[in-house]
Protein backbone atom coordinates (compact mmCIF):
# COMPACT_ATOMS: atom_id res chain seq x y z
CA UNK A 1 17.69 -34.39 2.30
CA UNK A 2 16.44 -31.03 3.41
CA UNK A 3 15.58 -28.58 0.73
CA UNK A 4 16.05 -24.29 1.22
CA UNK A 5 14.14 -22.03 -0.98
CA UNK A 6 14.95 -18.27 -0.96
CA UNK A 7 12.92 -15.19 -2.24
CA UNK A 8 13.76 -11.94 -2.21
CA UNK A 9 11.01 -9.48 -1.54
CA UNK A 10 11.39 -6.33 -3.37
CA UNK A 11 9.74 -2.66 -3.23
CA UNK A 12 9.09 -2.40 -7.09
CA UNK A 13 5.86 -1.06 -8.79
CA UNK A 14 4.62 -3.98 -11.62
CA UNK A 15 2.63 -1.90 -13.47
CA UNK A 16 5.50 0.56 -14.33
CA UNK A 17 8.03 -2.28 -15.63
CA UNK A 18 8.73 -3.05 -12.42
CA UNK A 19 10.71 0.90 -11.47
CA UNK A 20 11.31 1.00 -7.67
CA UNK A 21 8.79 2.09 -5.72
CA UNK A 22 9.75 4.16 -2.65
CA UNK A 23 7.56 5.24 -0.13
CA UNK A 24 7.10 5.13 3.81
CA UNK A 25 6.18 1.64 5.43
CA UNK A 26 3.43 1.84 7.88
CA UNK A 27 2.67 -1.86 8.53
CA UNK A 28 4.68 -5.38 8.48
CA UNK A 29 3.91 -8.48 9.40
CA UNK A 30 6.29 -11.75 8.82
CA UNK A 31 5.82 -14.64 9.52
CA UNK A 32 7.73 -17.21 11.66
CA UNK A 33 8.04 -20.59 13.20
CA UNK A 34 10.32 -23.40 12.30
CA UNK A 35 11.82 -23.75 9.24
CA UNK A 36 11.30 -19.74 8.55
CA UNK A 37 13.88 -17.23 8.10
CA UNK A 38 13.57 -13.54 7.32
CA UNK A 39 16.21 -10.94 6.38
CA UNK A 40 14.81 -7.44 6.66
CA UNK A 41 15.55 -4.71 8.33
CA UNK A 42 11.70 -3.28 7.80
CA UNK A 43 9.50 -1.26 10.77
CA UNK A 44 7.05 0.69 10.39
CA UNK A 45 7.75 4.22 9.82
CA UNK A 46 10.90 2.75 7.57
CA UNK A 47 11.35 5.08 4.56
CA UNK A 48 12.34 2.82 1.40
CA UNK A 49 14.47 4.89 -0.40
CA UNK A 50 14.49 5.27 -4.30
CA UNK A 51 18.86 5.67 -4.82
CA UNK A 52 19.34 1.86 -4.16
CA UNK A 53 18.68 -1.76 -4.75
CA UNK A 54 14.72 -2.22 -4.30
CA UNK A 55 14.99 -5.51 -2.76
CA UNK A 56 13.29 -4.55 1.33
CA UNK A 57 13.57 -8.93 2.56
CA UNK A 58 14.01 -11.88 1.90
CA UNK A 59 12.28 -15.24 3.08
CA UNK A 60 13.71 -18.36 3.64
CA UNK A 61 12.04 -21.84 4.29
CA UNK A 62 13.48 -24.82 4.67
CA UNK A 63 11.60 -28.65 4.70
CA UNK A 64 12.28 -32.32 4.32
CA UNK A 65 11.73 -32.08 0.65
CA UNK A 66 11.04 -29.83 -2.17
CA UNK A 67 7.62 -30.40 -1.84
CA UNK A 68 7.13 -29.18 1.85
CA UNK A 69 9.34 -26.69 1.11
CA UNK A 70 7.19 -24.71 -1.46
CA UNK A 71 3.98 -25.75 0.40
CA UNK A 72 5.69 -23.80 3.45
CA UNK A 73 6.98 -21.20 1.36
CA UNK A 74 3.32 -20.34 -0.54
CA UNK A 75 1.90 -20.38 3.26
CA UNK A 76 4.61 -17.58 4.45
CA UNK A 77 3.94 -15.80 1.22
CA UNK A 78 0.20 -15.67 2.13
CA UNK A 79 0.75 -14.39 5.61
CA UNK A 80 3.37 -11.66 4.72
CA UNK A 81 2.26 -8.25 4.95
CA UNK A 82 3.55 -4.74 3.80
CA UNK A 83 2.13 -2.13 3.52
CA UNK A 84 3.41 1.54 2.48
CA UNK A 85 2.48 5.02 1.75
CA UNK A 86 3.76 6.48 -1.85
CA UNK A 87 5.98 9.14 -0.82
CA UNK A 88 6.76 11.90 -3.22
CA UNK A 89 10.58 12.81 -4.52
């Protein structure tokens, strides 16, 4: 049975109990192939705004089992990359 895993990439600062952090984007990179899925609407130049929801993507994998799955899903976390300038509000 295949297994799906979803997480949701958000723009939030950690060391600030996790407040959103809004700022300009000026590099992505997601990755793809088979068994990848990404829901963003991200480009560089994108301004993430501070009014809403912080979440910027979200990655989906899919495998055979749970165990591919997550091994996929750390790999696609490793090779994500987004980068942003703190813009001021």
């Amino acid at each position: 049975m295949d297994n799906a895993i979803e997480v949701r990439i958000n723009a939030e600062d950690t060391e600030h109990d996790f407040r959103p952090s809004p700022g300009t984007v000026t590099n992505v990179h997601f990755p793809g192939g088979k068994g990848v899925r990404i829901d963003s609407a991200l480009f560089a130049g994108y301004q993430i705004p501070p009014y809403y929801d912080s979440m910027i993507a979200k990655l989906i994998v899919y495998d055979k089992n749970r165990k591919l799955a997550l091994r996929k899903l750390r790999k696609c976390i490793g090779r994500t990359c987004i980068r942003r300038r703190e813009d001021k509000y």
